[in-house]
C-alpha atoms as a PDB file:
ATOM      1  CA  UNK A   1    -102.066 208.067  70.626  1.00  0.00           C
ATOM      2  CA  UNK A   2    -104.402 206.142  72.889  1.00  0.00           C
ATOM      3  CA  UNK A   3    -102.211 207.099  76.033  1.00  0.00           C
ATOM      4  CA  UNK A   4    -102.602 211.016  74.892  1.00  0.00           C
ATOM      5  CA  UNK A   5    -106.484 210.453  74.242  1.00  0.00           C
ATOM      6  CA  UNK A   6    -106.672 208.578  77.900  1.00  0.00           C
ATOM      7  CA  UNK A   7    -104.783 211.674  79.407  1.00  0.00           C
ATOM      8  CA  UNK A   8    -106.683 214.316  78.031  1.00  0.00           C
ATOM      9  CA  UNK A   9    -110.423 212.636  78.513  1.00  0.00           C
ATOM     10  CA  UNK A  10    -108.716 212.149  82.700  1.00  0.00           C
ATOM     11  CA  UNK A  11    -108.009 215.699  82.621  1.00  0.00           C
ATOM     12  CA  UNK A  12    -110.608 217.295  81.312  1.00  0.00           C
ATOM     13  CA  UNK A  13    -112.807 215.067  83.523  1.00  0.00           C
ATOM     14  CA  UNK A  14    -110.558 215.911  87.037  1.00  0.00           C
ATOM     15  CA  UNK A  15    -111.128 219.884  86.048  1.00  0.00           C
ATOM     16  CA  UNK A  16    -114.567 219.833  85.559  1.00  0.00           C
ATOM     17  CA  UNK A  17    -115.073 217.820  88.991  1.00  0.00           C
ATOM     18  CA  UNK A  18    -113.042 220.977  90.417  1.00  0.00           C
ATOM     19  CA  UNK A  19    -115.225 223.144  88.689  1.00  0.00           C
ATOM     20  CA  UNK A  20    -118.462 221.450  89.904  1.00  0.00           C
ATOM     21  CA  UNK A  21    -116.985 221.407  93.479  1.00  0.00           C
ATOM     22  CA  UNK A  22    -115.919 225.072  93.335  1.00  0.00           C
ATOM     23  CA  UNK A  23    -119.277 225.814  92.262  1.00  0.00           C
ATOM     24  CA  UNK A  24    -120.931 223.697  95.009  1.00  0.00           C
ATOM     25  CA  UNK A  25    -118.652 225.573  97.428  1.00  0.00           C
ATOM     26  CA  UNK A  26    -120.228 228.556  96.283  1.00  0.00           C
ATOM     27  CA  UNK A  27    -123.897 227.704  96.547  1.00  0.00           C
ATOM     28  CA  UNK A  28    -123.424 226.043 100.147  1.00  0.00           C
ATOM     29  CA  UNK A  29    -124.456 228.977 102.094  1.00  0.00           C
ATOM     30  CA  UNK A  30    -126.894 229.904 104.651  1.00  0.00           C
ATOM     31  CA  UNK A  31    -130.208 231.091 103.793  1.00  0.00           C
ATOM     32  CA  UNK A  32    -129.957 228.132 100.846  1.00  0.00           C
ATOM     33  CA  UNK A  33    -133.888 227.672  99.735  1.00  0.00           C
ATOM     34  CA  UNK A  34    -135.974 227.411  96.493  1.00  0.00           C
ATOM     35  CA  UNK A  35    -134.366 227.590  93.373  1.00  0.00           C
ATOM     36  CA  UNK A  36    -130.478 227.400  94.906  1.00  0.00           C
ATOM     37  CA  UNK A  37    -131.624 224.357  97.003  1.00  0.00           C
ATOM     38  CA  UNK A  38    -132.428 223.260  93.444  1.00  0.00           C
ATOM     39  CA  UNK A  39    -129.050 224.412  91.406  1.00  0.00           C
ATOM     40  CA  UNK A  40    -127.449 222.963  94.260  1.00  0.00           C
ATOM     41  CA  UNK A  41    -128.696 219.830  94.097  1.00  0.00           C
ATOM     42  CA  UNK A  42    -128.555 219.433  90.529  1.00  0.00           C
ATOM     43  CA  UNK A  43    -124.505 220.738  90.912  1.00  0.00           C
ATOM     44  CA  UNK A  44    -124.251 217.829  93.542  1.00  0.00           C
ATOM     45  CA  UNK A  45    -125.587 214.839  91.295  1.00  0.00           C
ATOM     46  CA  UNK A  46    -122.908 216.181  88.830  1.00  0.00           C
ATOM     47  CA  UNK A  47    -120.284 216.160  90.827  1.00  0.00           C
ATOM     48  CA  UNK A  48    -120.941 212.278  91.749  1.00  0.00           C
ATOM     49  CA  UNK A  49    -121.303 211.379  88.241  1.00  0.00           C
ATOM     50  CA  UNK A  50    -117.842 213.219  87.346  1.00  0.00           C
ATOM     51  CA  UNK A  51    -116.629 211.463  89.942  1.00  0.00           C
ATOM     52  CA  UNK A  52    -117.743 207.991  88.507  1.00  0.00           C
ATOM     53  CA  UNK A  53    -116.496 209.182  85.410  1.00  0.00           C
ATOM     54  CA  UNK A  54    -113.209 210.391  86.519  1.00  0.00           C
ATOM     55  CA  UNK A  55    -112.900 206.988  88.053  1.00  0.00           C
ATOM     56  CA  UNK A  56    -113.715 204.930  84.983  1.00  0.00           C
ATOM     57  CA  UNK A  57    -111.260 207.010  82.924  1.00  0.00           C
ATOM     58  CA  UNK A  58    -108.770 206.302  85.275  1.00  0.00           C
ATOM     59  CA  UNK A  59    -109.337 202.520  85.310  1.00  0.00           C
ATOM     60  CA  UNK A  60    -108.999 202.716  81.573  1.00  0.00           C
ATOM     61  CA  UNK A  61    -106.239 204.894  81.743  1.00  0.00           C
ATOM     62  CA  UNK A  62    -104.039 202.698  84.410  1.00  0.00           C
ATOM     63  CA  UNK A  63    -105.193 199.114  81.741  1.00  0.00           C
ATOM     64  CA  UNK A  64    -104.649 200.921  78.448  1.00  0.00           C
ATOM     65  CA  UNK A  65    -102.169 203.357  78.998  1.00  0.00           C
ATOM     66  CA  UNK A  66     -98.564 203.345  78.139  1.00  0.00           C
ATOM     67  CA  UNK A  67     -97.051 203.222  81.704  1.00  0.00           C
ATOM     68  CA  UNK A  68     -98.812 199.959  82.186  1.00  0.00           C
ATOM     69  CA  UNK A  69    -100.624 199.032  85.002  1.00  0.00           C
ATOM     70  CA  UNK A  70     -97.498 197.208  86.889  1.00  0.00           C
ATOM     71  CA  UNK A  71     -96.488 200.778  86.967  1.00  0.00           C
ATOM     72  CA  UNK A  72     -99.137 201.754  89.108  1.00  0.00           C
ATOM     73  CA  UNK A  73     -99.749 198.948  91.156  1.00  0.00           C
ATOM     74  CA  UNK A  74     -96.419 199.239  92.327  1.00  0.00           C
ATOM     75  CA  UNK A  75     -96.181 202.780  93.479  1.00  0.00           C
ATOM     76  CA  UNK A  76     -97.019 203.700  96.500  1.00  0.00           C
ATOM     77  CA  UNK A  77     -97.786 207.510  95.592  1.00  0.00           C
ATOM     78  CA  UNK A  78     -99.960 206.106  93.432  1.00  0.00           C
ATOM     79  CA  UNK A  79    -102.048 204.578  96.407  1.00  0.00           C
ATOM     80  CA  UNK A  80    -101.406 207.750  98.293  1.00  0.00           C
ATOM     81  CA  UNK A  81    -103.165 209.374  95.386  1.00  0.00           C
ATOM     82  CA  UNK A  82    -106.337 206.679  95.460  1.00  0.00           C
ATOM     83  CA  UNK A  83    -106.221 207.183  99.443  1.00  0.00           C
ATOM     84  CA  UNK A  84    -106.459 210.560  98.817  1.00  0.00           C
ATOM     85  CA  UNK A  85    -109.307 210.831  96.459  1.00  0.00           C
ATOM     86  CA  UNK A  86    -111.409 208.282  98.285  1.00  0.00           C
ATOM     87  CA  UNK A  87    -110.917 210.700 101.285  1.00  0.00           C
ATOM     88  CA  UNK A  88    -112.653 213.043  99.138  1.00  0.00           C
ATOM     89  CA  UNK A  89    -115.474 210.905  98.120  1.00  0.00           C
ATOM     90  CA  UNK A  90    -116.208 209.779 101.791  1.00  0.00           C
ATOM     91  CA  UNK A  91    -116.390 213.632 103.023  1.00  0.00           C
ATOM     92  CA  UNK A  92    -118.567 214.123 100.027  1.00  0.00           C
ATOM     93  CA  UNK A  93    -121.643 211.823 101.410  1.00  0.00           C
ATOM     94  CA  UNK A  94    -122.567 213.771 104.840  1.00  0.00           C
ATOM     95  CA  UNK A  95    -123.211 217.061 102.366  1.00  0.00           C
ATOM     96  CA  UNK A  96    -124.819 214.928  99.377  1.00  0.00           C
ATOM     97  CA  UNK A  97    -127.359 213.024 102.251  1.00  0.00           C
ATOM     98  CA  UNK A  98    -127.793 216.695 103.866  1.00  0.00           C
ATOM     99  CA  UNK A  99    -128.821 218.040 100.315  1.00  0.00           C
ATOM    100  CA  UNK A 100    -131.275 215.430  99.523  1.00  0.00           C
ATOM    101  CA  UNK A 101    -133.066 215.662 102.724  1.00  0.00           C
ATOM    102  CA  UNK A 102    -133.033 219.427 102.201  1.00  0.00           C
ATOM    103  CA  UNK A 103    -134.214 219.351  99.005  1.00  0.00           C
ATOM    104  CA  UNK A 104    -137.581 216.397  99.782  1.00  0.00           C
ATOM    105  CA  UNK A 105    -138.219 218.819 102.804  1.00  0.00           C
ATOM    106  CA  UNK A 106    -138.631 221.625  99.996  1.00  0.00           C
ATOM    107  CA  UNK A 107    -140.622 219.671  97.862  1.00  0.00           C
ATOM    108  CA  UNK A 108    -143.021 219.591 100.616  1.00  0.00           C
ATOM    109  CA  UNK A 109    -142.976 222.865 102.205  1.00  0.00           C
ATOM    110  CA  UNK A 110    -142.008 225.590  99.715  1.00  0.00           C
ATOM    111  CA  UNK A 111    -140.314 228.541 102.413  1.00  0.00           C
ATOM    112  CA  UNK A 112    -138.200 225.483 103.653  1.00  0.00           C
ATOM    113  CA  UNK A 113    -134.841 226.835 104.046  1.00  0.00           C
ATOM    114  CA  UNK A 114    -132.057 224.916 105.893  1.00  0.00           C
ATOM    115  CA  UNK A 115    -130.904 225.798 109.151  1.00  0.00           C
ATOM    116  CA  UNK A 116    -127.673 227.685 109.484  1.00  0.00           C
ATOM    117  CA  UNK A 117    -126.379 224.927 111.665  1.00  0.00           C
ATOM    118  CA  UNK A 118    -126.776 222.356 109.232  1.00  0.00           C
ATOM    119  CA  UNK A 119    -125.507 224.297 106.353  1.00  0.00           C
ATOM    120  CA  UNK A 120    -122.904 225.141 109.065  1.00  0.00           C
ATOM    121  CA  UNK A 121    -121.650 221.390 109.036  1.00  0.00           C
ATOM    122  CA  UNK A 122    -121.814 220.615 105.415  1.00  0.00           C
ATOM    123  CA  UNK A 123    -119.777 223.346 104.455  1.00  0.00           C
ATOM    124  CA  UNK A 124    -117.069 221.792 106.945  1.00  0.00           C
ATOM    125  CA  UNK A 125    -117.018 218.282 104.787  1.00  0.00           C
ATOM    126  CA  UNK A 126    -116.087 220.383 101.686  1.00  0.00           C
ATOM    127  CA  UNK A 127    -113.372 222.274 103.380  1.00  0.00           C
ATOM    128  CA  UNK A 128    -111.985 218.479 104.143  1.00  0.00           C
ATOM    129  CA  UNK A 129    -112.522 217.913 100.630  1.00  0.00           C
ATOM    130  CA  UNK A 130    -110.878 220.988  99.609  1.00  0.00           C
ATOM    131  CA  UNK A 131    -107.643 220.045 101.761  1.00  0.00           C
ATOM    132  CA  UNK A 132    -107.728 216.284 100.265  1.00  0.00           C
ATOM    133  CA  UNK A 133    -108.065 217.302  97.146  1.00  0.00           C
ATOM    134  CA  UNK A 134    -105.018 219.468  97.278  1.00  0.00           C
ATOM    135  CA  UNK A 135    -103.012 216.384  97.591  1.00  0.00           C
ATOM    136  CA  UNK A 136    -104.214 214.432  94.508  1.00  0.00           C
ATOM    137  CA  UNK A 137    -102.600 216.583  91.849  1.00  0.00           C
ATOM    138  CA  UNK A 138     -99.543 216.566  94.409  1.00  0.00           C
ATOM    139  CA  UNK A 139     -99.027 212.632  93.857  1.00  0.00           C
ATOM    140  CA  UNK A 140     -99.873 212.881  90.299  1.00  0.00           C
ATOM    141  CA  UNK A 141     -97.034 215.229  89.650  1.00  0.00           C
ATOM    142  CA  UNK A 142     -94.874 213.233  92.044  1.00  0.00           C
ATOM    143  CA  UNK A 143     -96.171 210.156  89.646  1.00  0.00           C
ATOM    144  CA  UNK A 144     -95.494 211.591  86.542  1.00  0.00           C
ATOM    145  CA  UNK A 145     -92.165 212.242  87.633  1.00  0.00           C
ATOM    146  CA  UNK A 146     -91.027 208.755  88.199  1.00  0.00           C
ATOM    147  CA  UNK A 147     -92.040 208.924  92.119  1.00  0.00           C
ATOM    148  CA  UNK A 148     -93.146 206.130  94.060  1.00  0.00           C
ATOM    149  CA  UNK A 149     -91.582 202.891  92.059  1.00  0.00           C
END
């Protein structure tokens, strides 16, 4: 039973980071000021901390579950699948460091809206997060299909 609890807190938690993300797609957009800079922002600090929990609930999962951590220590897809979502979290800083500076230069000037060029350059970091992230449900099905060991 713990093994079906672990899998269905990971999974909940990895669609609801691709929910946040889809949503933070959708903000990202020129002409981005006041009260979007705002929902943005707030969309952005949950996406890190569904990360961090998507993370711990995988570190649980991988001790506790019923595969056993050998299991994935061993398997290279596995790796591929930690490579992968790392990826993601690296692209994720440039647009998270862009956001906060957007949103202290709003703070002090209330008309601030971000430049199209800078917008322009987040939004490519989550279209490399978009393609990496495409490949981390690809190793987990490869995974949970024996893959890898």
């Amino acid at each position: 039973m713990t093994d079906l609890i672990l899998a269905i807190a990971h999974h909940l938690a990895v669609f609801t980071l691709v929910a946040i993300f889809a949503a933070e797609f959708a903000l990202l957009r020129t002409g981005l000021e006041g009260k979007r800079l705002r929902q943005l922002a707030s969309l952005d600090r949950a996406y890190g901390a569904t990360a961090m929990l998507v993370i711990v609930v995988g570190v649980v999962r991988v001790i506790f579950g019923s595969a056993g951590w050998e299991y994935y220590v061993g398997n290279w897809v596995f790796w591929a699948k930690m490579i992968a979502f790392l990826g993601v979290g690296l692209a994720s800083i440039p647009p998270t460091v862009a956001i906060l500076r957007w949103l202290k230069t709003a703070k002090a000037d209330t008309g601030f809206a971000p430049v199209a060029a800078e917008v322009s350059a987040a939004r490519r970091f989550l279209y490399l997060q978009a393609a990496l992230l495409v490949f981390i449900p690809s190793f987990a099905a490869a995974m949970a299909r024996g893959y890898g060991v």
